[in-house]
N, C-alpha and C. Protein backbone atom coordinates (compact mmCIF):
# COMPACT_ATOMS: atom_id res chain seq x y z
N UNK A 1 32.65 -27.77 -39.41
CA UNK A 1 31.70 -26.75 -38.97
C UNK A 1 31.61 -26.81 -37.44
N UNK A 2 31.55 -25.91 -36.68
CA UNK A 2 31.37 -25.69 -35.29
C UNK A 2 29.97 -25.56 -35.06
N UNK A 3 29.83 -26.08 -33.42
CA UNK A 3 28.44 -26.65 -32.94
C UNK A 3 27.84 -25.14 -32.80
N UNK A 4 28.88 -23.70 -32.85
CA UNK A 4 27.91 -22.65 -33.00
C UNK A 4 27.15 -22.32 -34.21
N UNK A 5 27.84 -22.76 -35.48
CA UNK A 5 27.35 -22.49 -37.00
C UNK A 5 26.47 -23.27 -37.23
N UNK A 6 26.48 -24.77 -36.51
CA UNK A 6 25.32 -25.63 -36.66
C UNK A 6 24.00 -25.15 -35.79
N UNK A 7 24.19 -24.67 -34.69
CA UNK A 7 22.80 -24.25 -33.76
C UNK A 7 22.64 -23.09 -34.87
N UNK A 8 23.29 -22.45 -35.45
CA UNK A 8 22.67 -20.67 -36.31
C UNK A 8 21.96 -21.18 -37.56
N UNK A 9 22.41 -22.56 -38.33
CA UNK A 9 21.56 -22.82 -39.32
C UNK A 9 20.75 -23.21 -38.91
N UNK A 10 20.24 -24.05 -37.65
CA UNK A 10 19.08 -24.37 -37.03
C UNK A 10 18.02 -23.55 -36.99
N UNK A 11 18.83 -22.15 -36.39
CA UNK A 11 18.19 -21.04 -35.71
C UNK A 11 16.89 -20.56 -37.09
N UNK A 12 18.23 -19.96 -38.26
CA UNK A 12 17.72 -19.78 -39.50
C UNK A 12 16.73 -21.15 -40.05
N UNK A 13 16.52 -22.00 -40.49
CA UNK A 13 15.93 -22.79 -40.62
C UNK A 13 14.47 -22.82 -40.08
N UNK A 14 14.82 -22.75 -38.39
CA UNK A 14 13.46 -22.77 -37.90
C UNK A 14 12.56 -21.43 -38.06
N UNK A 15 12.96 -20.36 -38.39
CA UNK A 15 12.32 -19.10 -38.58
C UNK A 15 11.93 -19.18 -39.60
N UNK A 16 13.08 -19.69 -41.01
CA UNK A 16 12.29 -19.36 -42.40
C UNK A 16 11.07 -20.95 -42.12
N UNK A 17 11.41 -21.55 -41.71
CA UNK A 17 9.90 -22.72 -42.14
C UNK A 17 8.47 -21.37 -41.18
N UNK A 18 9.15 -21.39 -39.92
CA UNK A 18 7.65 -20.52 -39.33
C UNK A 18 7.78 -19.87 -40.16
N UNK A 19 8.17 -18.68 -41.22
CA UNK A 19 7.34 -17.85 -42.01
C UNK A 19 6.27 -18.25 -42.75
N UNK A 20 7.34 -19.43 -43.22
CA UNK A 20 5.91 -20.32 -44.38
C UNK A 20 4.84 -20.87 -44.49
N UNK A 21 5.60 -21.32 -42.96
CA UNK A 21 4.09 -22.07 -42.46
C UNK A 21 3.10 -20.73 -41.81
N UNK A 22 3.54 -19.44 -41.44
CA UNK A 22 3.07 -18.82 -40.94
C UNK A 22 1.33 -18.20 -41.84
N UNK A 23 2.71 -17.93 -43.42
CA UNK A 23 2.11 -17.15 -44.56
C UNK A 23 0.63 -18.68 -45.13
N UNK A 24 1.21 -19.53 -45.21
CA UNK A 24 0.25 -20.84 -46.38
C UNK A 24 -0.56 -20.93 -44.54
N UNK A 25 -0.82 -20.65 -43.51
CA UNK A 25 -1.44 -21.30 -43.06
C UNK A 25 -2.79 -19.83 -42.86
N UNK A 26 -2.04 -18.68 -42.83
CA UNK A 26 -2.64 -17.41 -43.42
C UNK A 26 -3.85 -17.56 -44.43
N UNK A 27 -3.02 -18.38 -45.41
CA UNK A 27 -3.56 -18.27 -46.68
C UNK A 27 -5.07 -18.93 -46.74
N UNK A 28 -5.05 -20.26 -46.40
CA UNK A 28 -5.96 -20.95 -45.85
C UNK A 28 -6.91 -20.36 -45.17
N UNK A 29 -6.62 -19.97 -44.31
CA UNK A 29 -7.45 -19.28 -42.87
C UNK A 29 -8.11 -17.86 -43.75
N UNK A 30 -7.80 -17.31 -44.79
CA UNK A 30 -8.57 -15.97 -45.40
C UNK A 30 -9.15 -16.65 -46.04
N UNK A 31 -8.67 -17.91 -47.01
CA UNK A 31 -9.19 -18.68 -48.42
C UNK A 31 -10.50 -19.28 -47.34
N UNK A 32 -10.70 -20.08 -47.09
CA UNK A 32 -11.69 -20.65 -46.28
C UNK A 32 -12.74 -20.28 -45.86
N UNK A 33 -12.23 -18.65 -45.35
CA UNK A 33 -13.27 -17.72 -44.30
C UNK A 33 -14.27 -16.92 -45.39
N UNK A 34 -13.34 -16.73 -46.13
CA UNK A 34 -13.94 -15.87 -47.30
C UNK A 34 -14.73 -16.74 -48.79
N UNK A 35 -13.89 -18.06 -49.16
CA UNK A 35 -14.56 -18.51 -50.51
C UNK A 35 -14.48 -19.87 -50.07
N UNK A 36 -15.28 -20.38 -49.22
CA UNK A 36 -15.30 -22.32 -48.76
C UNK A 36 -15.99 -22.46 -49.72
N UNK A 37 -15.41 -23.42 -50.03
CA UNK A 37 -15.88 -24.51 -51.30
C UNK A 37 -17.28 -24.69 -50.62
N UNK A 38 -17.84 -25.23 -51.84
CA UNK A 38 -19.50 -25.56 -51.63
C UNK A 38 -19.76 -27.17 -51.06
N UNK A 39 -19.07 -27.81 -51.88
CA UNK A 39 -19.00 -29.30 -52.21
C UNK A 39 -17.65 -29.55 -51.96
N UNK A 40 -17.71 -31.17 -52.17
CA UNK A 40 -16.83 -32.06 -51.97
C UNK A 40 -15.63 -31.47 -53.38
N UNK A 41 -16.20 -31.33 -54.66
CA UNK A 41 -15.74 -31.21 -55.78
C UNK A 41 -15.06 -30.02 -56.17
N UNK A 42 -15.66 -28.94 -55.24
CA UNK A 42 -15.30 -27.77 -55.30
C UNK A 42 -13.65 -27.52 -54.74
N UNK A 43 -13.75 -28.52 -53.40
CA UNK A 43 -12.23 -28.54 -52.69
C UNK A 43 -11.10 -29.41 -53.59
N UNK A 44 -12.10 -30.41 -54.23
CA UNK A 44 -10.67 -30.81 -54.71
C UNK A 44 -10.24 -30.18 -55.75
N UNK A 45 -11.20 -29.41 -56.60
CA UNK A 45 -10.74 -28.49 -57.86
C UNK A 45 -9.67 -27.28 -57.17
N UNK A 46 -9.91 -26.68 -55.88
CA UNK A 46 -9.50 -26.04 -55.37
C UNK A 46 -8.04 -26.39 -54.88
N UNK A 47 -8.21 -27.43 -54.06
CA UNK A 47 -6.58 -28.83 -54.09
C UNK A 47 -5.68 -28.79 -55.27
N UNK A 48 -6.47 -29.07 -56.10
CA UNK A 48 -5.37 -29.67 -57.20
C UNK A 48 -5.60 -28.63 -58.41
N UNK A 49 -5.79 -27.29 -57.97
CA UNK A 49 -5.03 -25.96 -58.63
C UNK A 49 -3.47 -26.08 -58.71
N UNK A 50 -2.78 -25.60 -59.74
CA UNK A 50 -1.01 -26.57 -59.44
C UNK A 50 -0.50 -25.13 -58.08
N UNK A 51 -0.91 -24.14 -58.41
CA UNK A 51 -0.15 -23.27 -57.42
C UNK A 51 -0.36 -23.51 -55.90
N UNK A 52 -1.75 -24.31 -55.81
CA UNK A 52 -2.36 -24.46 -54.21
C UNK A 52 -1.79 -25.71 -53.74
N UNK A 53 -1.87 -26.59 -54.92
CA UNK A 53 -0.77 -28.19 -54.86
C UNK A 53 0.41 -27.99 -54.54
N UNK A 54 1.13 -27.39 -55.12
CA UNK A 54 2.77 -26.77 -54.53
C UNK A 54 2.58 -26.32 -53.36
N UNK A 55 1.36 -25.60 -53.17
CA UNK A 55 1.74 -25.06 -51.55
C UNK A 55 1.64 -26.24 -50.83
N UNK A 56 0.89 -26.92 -51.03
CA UNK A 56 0.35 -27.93 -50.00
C UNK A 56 1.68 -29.26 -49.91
N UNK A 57 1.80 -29.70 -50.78
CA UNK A 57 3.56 -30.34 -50.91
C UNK A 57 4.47 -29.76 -50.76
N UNK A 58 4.82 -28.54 -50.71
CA UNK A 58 5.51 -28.00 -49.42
C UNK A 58 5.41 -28.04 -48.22
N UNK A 59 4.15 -27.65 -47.60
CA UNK A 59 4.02 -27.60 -46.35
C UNK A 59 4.20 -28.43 -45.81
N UNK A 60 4.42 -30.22 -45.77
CA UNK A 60 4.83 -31.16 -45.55
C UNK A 60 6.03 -30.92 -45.16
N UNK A 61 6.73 -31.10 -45.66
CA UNK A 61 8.36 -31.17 -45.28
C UNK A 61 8.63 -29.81 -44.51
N UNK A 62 7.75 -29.08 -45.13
CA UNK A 62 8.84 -27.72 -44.25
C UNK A 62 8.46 -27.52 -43.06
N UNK A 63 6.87 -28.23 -42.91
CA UNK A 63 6.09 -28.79 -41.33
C UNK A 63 7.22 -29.68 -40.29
N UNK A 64 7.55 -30.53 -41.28
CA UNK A 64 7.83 -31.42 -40.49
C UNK A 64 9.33 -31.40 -40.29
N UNK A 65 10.08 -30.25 -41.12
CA UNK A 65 11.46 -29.70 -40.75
C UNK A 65 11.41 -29.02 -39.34
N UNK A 66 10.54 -28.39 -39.52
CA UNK A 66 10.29 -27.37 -38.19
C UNK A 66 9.71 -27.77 -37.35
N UNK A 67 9.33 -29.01 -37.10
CA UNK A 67 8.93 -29.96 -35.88
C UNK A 67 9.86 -30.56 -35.63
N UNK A 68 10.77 -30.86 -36.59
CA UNK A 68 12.22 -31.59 -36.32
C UNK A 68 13.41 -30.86 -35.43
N UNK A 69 13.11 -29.59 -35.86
CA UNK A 69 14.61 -28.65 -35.29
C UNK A 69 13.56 -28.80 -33.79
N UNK A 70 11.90 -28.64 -33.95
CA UNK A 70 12.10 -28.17 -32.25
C UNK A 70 12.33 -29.22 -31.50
N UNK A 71 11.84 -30.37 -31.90
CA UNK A 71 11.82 -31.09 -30.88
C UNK A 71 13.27 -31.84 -30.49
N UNK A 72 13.74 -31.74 -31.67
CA UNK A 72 15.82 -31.75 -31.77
C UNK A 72 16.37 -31.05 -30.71
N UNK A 73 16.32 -30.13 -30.51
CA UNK A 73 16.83 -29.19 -29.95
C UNK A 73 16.15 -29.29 -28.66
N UNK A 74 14.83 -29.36 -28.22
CA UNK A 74 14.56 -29.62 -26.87
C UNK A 74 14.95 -31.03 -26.18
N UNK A 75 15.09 -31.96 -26.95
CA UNK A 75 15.79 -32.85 -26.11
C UNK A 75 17.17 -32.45 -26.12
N UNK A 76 18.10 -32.03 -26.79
CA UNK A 76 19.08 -31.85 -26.49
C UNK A 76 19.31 -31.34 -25.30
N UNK A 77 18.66 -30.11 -25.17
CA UNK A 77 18.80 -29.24 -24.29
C UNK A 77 18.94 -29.90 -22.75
N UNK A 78 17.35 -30.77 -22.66
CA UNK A 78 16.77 -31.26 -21.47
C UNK A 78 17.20 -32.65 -21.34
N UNK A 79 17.18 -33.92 -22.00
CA UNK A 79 17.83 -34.90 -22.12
C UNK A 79 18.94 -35.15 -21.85
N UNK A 80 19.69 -35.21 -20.42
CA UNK A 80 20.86 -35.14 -20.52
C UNK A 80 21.73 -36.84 -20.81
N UNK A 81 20.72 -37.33 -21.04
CA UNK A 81 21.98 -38.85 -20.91
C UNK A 81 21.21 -39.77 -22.19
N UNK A 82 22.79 -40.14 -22.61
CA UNK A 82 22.73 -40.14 -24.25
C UNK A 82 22.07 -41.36 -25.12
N UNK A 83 21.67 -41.94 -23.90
CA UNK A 83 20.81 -43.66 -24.38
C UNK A 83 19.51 -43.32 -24.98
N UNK A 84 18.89 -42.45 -23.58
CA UNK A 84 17.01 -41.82 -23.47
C UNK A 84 17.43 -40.64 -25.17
N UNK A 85 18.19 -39.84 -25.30
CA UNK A 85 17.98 -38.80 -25.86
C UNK A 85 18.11 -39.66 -27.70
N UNK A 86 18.92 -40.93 -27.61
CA UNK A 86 18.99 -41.14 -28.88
C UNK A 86 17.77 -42.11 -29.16
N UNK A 87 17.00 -42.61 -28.16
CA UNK A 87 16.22 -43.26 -28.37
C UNK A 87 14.49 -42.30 -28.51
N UNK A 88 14.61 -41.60 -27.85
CA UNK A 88 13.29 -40.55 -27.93
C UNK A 88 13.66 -39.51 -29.47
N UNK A 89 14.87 -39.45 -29.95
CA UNK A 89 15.23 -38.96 -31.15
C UNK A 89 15.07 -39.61 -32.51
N UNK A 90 15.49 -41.25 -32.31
CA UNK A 90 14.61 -42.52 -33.41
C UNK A 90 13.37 -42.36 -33.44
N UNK A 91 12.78 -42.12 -31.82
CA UNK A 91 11.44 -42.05 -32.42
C UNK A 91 10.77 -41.19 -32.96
N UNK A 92 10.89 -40.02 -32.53
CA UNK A 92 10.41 -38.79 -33.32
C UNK A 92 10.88 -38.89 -35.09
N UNK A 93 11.63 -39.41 -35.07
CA UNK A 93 12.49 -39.87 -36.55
C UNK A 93 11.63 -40.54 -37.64
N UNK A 94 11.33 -41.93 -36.98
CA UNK A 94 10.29 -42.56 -37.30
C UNK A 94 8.68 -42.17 -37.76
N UNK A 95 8.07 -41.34 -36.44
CA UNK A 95 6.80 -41.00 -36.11
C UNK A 95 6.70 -39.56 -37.77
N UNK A 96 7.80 -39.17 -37.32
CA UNK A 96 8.00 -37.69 -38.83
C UNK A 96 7.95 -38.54 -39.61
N UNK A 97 8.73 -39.23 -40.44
CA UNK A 97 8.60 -40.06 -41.37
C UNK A 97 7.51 -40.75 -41.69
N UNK A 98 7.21 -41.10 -40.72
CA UNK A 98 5.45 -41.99 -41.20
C UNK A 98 4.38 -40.79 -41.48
N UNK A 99 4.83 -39.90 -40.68
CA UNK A 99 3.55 -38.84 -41.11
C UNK A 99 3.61 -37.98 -42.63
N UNK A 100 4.61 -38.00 -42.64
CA UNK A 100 5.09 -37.20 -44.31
C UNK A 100 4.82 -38.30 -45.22
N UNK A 101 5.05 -39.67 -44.66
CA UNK A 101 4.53 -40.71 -46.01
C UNK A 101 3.17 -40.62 -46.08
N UNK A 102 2.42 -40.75 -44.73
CA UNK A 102 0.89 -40.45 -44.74
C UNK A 102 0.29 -39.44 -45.31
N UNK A 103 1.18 -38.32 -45.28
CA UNK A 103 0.18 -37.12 -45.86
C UNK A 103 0.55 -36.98 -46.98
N UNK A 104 1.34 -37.17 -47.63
CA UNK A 104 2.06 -37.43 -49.38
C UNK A 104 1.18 -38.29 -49.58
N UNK A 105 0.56 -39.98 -48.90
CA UNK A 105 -0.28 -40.57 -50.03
C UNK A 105 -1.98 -39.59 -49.89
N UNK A 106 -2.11 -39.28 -48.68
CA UNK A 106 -3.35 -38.53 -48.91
C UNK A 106 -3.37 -37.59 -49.39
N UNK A 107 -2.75 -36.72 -50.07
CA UNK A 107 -2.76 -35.82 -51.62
C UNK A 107 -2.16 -36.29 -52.08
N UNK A 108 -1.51 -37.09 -52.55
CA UNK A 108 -1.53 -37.67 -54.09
C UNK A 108 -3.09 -38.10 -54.16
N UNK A 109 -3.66 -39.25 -53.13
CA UNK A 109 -5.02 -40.03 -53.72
C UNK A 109 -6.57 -39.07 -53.96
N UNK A 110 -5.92 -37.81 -52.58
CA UNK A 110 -6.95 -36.88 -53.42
C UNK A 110 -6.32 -35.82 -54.91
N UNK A 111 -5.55 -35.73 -55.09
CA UNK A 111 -5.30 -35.47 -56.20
C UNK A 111 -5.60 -36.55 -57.73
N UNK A 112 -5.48 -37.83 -57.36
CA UNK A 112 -5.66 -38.82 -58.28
C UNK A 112 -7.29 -38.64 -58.50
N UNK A 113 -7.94 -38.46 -57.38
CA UNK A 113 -9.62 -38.77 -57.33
C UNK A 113 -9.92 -37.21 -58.16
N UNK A 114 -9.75 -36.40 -58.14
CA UNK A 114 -10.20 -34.91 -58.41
C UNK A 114 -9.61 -34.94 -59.89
């Protein structure tokens, strides 16, 4: 594959996650404004609806795909020397990874509690 077909699935990639995240963060922002839960009990019944659960375990990864291409791609861009760029690239690597484990156990445990 050529480094142009790889920047175009990037390209694609990063647009379809912003839709999603565009639309579920939409969704939220009307759901909220319009029907906020009363209680504590109310949100998690609301959470752990299976269609609102799927959204929400999606939005994880496809968050943190699309934090990946940008910040991928801006060091590339700006980073020109290849020690700093692979080492500021582990870390963002890392830092994504811990946060997708973090927010996977905090819905699962509010899903377990509800």
């Amino acid at each position: 594959m050529s480094r142009q077909a790889s920047g175009l699935m990037a390209w694609v990639i990063q647009r379809a996650t912003s839709l999603y995240l565009a639309l579920f963060l939409s969704y939220l922002l009307i759901h909220f404004t319009l029907q906020a839960p009363s209680d504590h009990a109310a949100l998690v019944a609301w959470a752990t609806h299976p269609l609102v659960a799927l959204g929400l375990v999606l939005f994880v990864p496809v968050l943190l795909a699309h934090a990946w291409i940008g910040i991928r791609d801006v060091l590339i861009d700006y980073v020109h020397s290849l020690g700093p760029r692979i080492g500021l690239l582990t870390l963002f690597a890392f830092v994504f990874i811990a946060s997708g484990l973090w927010a996977y156990k905090a819905i699962v445990t509010a899903g377990l509690q509800g």
